[in-house]
PDB file of N, CA and C in Angstrom:
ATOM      1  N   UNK A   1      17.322   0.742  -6.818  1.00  0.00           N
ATOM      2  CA  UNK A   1      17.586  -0.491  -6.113  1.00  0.00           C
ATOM      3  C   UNK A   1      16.262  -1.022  -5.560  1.00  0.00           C
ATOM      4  N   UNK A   2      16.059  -2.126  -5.992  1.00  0.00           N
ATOM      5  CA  UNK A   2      14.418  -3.047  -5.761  1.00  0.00           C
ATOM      6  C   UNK A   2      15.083  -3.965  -4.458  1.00  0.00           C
ATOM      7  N   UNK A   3      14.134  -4.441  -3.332  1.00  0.00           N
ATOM      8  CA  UNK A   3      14.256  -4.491  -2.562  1.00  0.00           C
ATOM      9  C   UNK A   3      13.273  -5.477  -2.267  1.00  0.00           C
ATOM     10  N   UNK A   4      13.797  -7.009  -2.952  1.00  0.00           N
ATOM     11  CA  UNK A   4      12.468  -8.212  -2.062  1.00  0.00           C
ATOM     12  C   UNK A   4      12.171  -8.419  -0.673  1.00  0.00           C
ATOM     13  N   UNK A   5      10.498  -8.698  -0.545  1.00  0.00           N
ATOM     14  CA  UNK A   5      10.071  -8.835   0.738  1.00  0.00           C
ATOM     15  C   UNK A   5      10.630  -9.974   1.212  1.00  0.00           C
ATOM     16  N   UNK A   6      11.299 -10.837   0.901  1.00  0.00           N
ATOM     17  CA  UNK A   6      12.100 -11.811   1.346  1.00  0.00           C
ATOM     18  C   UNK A   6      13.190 -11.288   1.890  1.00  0.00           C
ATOM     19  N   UNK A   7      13.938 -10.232   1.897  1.00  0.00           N
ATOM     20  CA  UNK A   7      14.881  -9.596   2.469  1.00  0.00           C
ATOM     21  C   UNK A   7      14.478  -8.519   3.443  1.00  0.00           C
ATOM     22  N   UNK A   8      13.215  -8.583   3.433  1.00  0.00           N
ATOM     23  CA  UNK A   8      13.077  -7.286   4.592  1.00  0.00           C
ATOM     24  C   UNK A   8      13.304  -7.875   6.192  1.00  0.00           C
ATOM     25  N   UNK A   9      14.058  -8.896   6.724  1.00  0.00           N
ATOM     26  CA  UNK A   9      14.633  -9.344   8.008  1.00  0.00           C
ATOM     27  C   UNK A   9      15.867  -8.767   8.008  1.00  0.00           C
ATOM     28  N   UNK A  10      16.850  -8.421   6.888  1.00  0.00           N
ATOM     29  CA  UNK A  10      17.973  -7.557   7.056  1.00  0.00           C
ATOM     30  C   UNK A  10      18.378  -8.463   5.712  1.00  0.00           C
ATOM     31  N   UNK A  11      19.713  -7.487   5.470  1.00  0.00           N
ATOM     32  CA  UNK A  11      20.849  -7.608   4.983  1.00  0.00           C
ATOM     33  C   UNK A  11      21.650  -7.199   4.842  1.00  0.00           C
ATOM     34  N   UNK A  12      22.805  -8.156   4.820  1.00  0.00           N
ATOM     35  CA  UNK A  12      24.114  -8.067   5.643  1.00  0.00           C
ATOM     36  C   UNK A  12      24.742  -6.692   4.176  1.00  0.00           C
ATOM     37  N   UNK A  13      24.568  -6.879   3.332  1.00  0.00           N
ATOM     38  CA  UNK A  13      25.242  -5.763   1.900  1.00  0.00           C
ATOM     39  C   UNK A  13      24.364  -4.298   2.347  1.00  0.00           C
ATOM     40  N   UNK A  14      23.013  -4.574   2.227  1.00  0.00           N
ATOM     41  CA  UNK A  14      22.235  -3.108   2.662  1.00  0.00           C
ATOM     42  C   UNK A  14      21.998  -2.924   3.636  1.00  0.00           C
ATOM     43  N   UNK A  15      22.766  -3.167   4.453  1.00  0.00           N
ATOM     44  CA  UNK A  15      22.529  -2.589   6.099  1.00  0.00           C
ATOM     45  C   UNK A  15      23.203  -0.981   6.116  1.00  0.00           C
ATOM     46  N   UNK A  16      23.852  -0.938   5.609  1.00  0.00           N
ATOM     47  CA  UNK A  16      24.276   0.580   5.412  1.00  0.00           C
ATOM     48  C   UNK A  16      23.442   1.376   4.748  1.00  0.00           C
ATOM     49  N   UNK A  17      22.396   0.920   4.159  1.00  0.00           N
ATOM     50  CA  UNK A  17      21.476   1.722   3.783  1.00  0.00           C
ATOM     51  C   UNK A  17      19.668   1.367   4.736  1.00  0.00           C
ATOM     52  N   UNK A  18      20.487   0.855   5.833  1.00  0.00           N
ATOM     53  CA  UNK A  18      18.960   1.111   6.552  1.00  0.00           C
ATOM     54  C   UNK A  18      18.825   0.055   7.182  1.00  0.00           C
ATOM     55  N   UNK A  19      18.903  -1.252   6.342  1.00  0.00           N
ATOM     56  CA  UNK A  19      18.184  -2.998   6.198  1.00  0.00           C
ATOM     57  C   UNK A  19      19.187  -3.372   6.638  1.00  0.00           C
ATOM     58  N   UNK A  20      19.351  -2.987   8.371  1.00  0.00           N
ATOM     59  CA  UNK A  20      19.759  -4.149   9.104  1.00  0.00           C
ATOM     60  C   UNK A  20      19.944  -5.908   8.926  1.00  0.00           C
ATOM     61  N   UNK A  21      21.199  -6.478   9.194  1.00  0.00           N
ATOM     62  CA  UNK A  21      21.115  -7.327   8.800  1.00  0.00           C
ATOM     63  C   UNK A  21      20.593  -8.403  10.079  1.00  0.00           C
ATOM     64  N   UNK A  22      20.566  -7.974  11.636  1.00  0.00           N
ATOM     65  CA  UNK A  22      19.700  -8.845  12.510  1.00  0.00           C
ATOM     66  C   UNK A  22      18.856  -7.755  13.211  1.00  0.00           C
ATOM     67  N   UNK A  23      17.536  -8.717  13.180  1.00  0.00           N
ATOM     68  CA  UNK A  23      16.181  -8.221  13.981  1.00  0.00           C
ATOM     69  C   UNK A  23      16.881  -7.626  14.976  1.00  0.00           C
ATOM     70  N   UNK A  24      15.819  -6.958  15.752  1.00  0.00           N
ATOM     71  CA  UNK A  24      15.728  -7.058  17.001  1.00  0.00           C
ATOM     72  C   UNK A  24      14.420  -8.145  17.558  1.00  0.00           C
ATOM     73  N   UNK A  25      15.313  -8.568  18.441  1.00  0.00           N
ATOM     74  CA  UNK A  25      14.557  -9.804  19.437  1.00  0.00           C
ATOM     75  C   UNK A  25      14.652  -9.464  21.065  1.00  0.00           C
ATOM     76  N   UNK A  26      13.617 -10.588  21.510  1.00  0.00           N
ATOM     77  CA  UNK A  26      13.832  -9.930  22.870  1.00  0.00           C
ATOM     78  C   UNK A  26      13.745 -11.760  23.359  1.00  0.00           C
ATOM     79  N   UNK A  27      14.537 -12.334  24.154  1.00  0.00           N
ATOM     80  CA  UNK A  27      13.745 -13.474  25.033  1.00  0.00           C
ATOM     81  C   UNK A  27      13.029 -13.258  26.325  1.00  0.00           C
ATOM     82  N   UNK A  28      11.712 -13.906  26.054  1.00  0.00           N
ATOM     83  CA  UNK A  28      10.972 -14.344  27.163  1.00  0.00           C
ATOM     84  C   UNK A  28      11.108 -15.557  27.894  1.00  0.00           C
ATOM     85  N   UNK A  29      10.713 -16.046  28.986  1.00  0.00           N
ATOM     86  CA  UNK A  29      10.812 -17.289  29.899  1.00  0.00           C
ATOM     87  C   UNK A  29       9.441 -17.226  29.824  1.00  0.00           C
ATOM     88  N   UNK A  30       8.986 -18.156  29.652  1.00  0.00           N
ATOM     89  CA  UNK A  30       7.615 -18.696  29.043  1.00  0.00           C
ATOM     90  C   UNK A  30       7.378 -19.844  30.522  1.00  0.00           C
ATOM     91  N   UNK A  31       6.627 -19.267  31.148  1.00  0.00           N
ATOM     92  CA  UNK A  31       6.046 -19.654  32.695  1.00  0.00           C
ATOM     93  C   UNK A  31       5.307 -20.594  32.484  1.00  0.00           C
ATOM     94  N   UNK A  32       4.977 -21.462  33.233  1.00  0.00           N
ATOM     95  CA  UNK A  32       3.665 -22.744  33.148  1.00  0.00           C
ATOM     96  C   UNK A  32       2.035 -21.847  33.318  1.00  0.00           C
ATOM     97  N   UNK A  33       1.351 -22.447  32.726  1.00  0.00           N
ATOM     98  CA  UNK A  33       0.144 -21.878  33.373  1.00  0.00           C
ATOM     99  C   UNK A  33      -0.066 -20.261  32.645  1.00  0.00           C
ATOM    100  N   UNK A  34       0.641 -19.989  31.883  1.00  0.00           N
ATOM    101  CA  UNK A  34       0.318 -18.535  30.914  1.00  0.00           C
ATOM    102  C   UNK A  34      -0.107 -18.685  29.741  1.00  0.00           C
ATOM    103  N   UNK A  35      -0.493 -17.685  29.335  1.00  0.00           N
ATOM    104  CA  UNK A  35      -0.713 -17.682  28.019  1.00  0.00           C
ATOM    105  C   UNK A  35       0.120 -15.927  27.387  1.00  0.00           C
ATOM    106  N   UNK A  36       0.948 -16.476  26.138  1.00  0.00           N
ATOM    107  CA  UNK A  36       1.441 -15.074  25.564  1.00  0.00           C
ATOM    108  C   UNK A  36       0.903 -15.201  24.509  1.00  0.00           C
ATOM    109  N   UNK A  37       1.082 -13.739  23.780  1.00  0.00           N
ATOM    110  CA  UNK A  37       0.226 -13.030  22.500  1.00  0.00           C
ATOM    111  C   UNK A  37       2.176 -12.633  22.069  1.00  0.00           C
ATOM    112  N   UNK A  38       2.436 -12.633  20.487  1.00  0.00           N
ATOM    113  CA  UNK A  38       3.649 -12.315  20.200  1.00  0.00           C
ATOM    114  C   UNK A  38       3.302 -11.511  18.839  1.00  0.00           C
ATOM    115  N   UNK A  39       3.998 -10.752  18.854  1.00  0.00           N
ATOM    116  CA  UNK A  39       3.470  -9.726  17.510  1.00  0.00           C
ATOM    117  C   UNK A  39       5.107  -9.711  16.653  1.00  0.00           C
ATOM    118  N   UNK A  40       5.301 -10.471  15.494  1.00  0.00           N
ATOM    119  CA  UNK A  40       6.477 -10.199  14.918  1.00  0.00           C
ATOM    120  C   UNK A  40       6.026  -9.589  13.730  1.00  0.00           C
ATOM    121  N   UNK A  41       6.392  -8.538  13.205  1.00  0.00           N
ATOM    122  CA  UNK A  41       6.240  -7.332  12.130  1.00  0.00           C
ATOM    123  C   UNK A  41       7.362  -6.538  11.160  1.00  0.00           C
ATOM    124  N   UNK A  42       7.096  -6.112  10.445  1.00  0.00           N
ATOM    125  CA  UNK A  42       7.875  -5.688   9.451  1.00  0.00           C
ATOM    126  C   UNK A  42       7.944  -4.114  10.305  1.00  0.00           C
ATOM    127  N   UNK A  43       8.857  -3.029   9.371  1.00  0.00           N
ATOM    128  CA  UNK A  43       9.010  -1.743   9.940  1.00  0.00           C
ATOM    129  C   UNK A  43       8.116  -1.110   9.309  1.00  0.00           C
ATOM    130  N   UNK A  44       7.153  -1.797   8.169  1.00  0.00           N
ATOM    131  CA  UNK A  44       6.068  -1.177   8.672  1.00  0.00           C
ATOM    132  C   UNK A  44       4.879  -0.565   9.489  1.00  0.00           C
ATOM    133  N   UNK A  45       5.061  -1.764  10.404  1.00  0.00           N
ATOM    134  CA  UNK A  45       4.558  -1.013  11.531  1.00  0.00           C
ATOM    135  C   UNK A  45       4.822  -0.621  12.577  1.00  0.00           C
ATOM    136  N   UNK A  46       6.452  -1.554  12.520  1.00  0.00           N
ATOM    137  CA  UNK A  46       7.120  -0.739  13.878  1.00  0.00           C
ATOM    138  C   UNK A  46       8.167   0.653  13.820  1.00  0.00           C
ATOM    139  N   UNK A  47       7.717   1.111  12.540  1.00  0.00           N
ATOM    140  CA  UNK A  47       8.399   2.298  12.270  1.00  0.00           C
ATOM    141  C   UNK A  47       7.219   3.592  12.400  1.00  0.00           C
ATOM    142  N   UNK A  48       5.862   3.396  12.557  1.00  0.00           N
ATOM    143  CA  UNK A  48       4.998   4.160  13.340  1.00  0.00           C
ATOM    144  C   UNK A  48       4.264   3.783  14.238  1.00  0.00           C
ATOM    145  N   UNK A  49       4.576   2.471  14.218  1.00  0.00           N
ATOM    146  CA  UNK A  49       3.452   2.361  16.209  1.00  0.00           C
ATOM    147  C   UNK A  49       4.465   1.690  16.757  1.00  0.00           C
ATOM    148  N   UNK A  50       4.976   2.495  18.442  1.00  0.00           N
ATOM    149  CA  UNK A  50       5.721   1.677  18.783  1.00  0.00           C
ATOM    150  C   UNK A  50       4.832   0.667  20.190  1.00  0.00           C
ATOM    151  N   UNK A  51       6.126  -0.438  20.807  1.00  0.00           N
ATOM    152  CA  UNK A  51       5.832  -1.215  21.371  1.00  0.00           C
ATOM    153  C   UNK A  51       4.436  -1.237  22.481  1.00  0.00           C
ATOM    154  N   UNK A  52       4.127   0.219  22.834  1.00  0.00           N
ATOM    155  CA  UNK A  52       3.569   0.323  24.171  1.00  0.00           C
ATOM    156  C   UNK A  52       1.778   0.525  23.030  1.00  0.00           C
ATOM    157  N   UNK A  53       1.860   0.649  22.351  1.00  0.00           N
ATOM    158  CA  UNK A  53       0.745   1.038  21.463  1.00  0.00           C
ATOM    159  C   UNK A  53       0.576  -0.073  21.062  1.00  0.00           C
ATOM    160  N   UNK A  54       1.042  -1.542  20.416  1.00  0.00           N
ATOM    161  CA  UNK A  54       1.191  -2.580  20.195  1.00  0.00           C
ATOM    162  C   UNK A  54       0.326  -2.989  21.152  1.00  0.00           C
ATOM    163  N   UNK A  55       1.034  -3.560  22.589  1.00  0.00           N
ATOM    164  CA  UNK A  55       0.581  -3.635  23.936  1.00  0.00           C
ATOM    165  C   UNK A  55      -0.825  -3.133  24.096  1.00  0.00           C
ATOM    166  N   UNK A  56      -1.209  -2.010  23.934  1.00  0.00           N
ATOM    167  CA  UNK A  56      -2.568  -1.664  24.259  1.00  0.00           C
ATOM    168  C   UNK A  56      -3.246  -2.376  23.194  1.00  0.00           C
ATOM    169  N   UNK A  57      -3.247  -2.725  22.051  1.00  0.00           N
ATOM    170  CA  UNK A  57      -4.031  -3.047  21.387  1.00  0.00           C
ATOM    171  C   UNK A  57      -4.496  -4.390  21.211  1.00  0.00           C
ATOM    172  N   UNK A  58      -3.223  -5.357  21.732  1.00  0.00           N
ATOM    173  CA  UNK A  58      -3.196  -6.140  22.019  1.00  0.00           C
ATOM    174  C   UNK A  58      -4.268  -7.107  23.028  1.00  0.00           C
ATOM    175  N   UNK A  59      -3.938  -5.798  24.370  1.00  0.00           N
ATOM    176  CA  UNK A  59      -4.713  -5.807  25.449  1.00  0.00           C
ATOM    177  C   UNK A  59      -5.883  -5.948  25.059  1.00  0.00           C
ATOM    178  N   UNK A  60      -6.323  -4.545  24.733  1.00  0.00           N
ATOM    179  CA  UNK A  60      -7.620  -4.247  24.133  1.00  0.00           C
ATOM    180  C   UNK A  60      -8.435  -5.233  23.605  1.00  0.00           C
ATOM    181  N   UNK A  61      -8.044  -6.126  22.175  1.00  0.00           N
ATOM    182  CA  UNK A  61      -8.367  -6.831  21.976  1.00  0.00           C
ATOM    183  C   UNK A  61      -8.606  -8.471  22.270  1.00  0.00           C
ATOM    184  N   UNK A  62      -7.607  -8.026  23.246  1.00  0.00           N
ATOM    185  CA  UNK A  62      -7.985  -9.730  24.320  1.00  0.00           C
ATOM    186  C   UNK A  62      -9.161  -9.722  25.149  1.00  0.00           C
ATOM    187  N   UNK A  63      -9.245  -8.597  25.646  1.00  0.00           N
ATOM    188  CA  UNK A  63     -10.332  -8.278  26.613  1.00  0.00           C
ATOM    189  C   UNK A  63     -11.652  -8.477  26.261  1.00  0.00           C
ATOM    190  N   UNK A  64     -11.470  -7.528  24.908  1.00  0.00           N
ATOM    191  CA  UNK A  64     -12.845  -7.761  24.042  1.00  0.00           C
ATOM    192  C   UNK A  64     -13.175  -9.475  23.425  1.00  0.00           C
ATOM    193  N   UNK A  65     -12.336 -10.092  23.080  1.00  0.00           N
ATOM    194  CA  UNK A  65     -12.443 -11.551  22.574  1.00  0.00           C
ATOM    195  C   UNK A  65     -12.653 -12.234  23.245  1.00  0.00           C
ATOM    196  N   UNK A  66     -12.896 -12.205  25.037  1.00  0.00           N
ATOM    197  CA  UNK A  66     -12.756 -12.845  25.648  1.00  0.00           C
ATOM    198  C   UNK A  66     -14.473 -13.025  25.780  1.00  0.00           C
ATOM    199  N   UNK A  67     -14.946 -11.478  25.838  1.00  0.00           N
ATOM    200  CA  UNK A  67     -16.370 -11.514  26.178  1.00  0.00           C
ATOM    201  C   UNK A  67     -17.314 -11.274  24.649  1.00  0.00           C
ATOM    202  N   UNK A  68     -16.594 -10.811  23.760  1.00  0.00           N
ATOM    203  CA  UNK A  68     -17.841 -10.950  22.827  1.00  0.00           C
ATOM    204  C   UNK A  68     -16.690 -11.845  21.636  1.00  0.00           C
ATOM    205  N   UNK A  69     -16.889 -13.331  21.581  1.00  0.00           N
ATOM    206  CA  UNK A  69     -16.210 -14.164  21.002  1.00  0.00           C
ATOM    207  C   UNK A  69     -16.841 -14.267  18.913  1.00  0.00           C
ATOM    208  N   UNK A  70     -16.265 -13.853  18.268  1.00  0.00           N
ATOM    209  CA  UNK A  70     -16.581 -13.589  16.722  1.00  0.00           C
ATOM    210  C   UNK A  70     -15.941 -14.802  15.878  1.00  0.00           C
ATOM    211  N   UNK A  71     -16.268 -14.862  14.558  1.00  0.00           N
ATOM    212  CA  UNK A  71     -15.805 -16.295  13.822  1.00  0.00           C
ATOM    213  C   UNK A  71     -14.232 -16.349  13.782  1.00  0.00           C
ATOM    214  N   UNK A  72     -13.853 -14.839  13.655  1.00  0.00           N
ATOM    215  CA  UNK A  72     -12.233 -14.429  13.548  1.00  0.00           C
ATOM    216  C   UNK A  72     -11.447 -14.868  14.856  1.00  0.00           C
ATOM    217  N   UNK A  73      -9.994 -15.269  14.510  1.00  0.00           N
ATOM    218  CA  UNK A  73      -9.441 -15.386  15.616  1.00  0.00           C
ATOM    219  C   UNK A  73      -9.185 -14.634  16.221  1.00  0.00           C
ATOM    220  N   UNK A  74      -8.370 -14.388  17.142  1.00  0.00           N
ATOM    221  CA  UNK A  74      -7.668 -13.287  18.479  1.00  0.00           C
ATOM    222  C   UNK A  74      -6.612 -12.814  17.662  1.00  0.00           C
ATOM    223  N   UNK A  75      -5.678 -13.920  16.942  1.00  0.00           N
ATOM    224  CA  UNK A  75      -4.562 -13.726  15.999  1.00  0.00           C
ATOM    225  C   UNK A  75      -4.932 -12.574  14.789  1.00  0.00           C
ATOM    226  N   UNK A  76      -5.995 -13.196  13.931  1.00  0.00           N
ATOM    227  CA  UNK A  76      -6.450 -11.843  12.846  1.00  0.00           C
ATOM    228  C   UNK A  76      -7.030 -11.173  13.212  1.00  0.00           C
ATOM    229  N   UNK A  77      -7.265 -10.888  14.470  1.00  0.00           N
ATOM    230  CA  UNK A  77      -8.130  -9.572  14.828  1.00  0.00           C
ATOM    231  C   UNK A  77      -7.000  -8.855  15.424  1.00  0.00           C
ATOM    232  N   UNK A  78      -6.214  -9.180  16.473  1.00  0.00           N
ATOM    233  CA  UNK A  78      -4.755  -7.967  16.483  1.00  0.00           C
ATOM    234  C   UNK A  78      -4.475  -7.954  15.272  1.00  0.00           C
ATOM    235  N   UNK A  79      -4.433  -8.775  14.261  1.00  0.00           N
ATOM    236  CA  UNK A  79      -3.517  -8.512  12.859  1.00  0.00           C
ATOM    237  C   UNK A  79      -4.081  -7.440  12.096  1.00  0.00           C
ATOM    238  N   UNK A  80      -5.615  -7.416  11.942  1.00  0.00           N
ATOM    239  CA  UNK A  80      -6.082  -6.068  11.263  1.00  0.00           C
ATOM    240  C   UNK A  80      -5.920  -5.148  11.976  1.00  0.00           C
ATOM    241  N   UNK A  81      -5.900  -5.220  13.540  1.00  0.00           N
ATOM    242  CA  UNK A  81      -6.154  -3.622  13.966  1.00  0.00           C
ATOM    243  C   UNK A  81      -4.941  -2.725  14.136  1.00  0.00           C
ATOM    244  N   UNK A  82      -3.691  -3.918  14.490  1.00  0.00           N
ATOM    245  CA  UNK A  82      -2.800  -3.308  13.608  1.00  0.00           C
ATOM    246  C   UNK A  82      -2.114  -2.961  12.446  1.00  0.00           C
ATOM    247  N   UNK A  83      -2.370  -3.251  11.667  1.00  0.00           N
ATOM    248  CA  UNK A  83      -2.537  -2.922   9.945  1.00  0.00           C
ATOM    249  C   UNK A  83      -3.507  -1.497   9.754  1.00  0.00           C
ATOM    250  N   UNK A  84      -4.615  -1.482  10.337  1.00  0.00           N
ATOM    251  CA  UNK A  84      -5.130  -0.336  10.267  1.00  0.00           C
ATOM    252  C   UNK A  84      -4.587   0.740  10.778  1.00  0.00           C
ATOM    253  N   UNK A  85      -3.645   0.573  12.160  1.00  0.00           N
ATOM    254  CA  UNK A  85      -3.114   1.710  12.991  1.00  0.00           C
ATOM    255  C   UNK A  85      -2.497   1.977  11.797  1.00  0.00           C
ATOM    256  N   UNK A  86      -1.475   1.268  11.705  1.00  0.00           N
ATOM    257  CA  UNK A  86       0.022   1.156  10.851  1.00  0.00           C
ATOM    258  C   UNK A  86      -0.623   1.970   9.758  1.00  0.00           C
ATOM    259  N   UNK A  87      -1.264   1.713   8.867  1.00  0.00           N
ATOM    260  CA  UNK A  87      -1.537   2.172   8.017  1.00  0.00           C
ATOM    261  C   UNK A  87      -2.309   3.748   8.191  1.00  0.00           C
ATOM    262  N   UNK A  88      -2.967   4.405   9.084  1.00  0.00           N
ATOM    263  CA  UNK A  88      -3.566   5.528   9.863  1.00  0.00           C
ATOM    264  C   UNK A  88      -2.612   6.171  10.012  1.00  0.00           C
ATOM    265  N   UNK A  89      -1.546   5.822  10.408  1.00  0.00           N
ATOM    266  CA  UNK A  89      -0.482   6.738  11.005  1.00  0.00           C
ATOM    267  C   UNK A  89       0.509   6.899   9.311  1.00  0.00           C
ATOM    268  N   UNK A  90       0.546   6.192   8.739  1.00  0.00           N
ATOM    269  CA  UNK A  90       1.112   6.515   7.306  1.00  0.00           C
ATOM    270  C   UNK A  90       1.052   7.598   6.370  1.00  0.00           C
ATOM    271  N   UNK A  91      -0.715   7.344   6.468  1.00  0.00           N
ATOM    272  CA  UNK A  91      -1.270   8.377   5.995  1.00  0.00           C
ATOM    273  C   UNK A  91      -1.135   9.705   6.121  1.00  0.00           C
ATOM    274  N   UNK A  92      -1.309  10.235   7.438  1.00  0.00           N
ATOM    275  CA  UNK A  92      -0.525  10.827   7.986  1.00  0.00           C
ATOM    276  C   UNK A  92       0.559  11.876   7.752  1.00  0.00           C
ATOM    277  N   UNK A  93       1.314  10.824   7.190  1.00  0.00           N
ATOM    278  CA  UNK A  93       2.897  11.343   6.874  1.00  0.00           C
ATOM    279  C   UNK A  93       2.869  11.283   5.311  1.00  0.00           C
ATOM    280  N   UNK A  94       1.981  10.934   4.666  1.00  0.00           N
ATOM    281  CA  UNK A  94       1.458  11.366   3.285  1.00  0.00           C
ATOM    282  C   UNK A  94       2.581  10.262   2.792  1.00  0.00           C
ATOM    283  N   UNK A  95       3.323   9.528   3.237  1.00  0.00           N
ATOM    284  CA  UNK A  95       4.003   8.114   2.554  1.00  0.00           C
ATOM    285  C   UNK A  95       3.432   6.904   3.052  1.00  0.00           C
ATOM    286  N   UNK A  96       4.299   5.888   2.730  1.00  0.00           N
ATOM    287  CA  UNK A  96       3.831   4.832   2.727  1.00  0.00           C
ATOM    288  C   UNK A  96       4.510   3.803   3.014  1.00  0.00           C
ATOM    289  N   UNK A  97       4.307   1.923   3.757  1.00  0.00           N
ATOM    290  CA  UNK A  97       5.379   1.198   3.829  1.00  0.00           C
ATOM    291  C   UNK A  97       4.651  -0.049   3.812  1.00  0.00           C
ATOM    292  N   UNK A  98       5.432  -0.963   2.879  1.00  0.00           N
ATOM    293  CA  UNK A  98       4.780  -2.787   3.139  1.00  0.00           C
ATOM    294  C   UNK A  98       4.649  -2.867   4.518  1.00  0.00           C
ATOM    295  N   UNK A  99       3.167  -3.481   5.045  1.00  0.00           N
ATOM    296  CA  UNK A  99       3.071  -3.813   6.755  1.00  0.00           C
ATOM    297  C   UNK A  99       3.302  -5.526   6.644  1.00  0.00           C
ATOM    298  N   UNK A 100       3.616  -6.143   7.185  1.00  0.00           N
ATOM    299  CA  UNK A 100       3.340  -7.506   7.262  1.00  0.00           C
ATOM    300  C   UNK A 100       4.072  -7.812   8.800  1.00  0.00           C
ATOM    301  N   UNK A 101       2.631  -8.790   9.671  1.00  0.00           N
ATOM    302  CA  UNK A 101       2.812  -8.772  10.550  1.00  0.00           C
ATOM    303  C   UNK A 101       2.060 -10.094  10.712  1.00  0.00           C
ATOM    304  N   UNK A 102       3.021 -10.666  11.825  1.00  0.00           N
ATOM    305  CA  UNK A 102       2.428 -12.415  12.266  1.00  0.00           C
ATOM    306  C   UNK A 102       2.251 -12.306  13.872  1.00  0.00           C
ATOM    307  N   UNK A 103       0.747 -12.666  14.224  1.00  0.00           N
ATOM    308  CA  UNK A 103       0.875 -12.985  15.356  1.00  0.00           C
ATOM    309  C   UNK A 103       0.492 -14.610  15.763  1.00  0.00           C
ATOM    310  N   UNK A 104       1.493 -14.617  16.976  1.00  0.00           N
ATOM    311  CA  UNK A 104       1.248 -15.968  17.847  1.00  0.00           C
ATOM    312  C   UNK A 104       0.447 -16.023  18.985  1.00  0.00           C
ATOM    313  N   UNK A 105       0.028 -16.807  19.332  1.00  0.00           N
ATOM    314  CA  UNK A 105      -0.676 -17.296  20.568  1.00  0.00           C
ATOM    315  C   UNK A 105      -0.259 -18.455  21.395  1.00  0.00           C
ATOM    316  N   UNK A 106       1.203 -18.752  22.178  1.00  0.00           N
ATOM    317  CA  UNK A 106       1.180 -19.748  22.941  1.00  0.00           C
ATOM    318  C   UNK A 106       0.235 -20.089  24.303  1.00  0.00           C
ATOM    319  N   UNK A 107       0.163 -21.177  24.911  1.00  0.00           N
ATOM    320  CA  UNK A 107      -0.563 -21.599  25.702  1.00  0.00           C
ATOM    321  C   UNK A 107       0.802 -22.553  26.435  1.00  0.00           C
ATOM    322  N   UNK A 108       0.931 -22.090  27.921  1.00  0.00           N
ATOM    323  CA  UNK A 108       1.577 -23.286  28.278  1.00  0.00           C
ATOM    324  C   UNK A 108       1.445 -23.415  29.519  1.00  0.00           C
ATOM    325  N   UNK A 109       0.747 -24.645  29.082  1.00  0.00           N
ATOM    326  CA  UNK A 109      -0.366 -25.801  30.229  1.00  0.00           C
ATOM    327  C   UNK A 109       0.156 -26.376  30.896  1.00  0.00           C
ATOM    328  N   UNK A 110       1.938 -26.361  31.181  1.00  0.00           N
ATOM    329  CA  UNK A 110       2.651 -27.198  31.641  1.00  0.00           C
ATOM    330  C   UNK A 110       2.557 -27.034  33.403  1.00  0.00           C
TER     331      UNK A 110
END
């Protein structure tokens, strides 16, 4: 059974075999005057790094972008360094999993 990356958000037939047919989501209240970082990902990487490891890296890399600013965004620079975890920790386990991961950056100036 082949399994398009267009279906890796769930489905409702192979959810009994794993592929949930809804995400998990969380809502935020999006404050005036903040700025959020949003990491939405496949189980590739949230099936070996979880949320609080996300978070640090996240961190990490805001901190650093803030003071040594590079041609790359804030967005593809969490995006490789988690792809690299994700992929570090795979290894690992001597298998393997599609990573695909989008990050956002809101701003709200309101």
């Amino acid at each position: 059974l082949a399994i398009n990356m267009t279906r890796a958000v769930g489905h409702s037939t192979l959810s009994k075999y794993g592929l949930i047919a809804a995400p998990e989501t969380y809502h935020v209240a999006i404050q005036p005057q903040h700025e959020y970082i949003f990491v939405a990902a496949s189980d590739g990487l949230w099936d070996v790094v979880d949320n609080e490891q996300v978070f640090n890296v996240v961190q990490s890399i805001y901190h650093t972008f803030i003071h040594n600013q590079t041609n790359e965004s804030i967005e593809d620079e969490i995006v490789m360094e988690l792809i690299q975890c994700a992929q570090k920790k795979w290894r690992k386990k001597r298998v393997g999993d599609n990573i695909s991961i989008v990050v956002t950056r809101i701003f709200n100036k309101l």
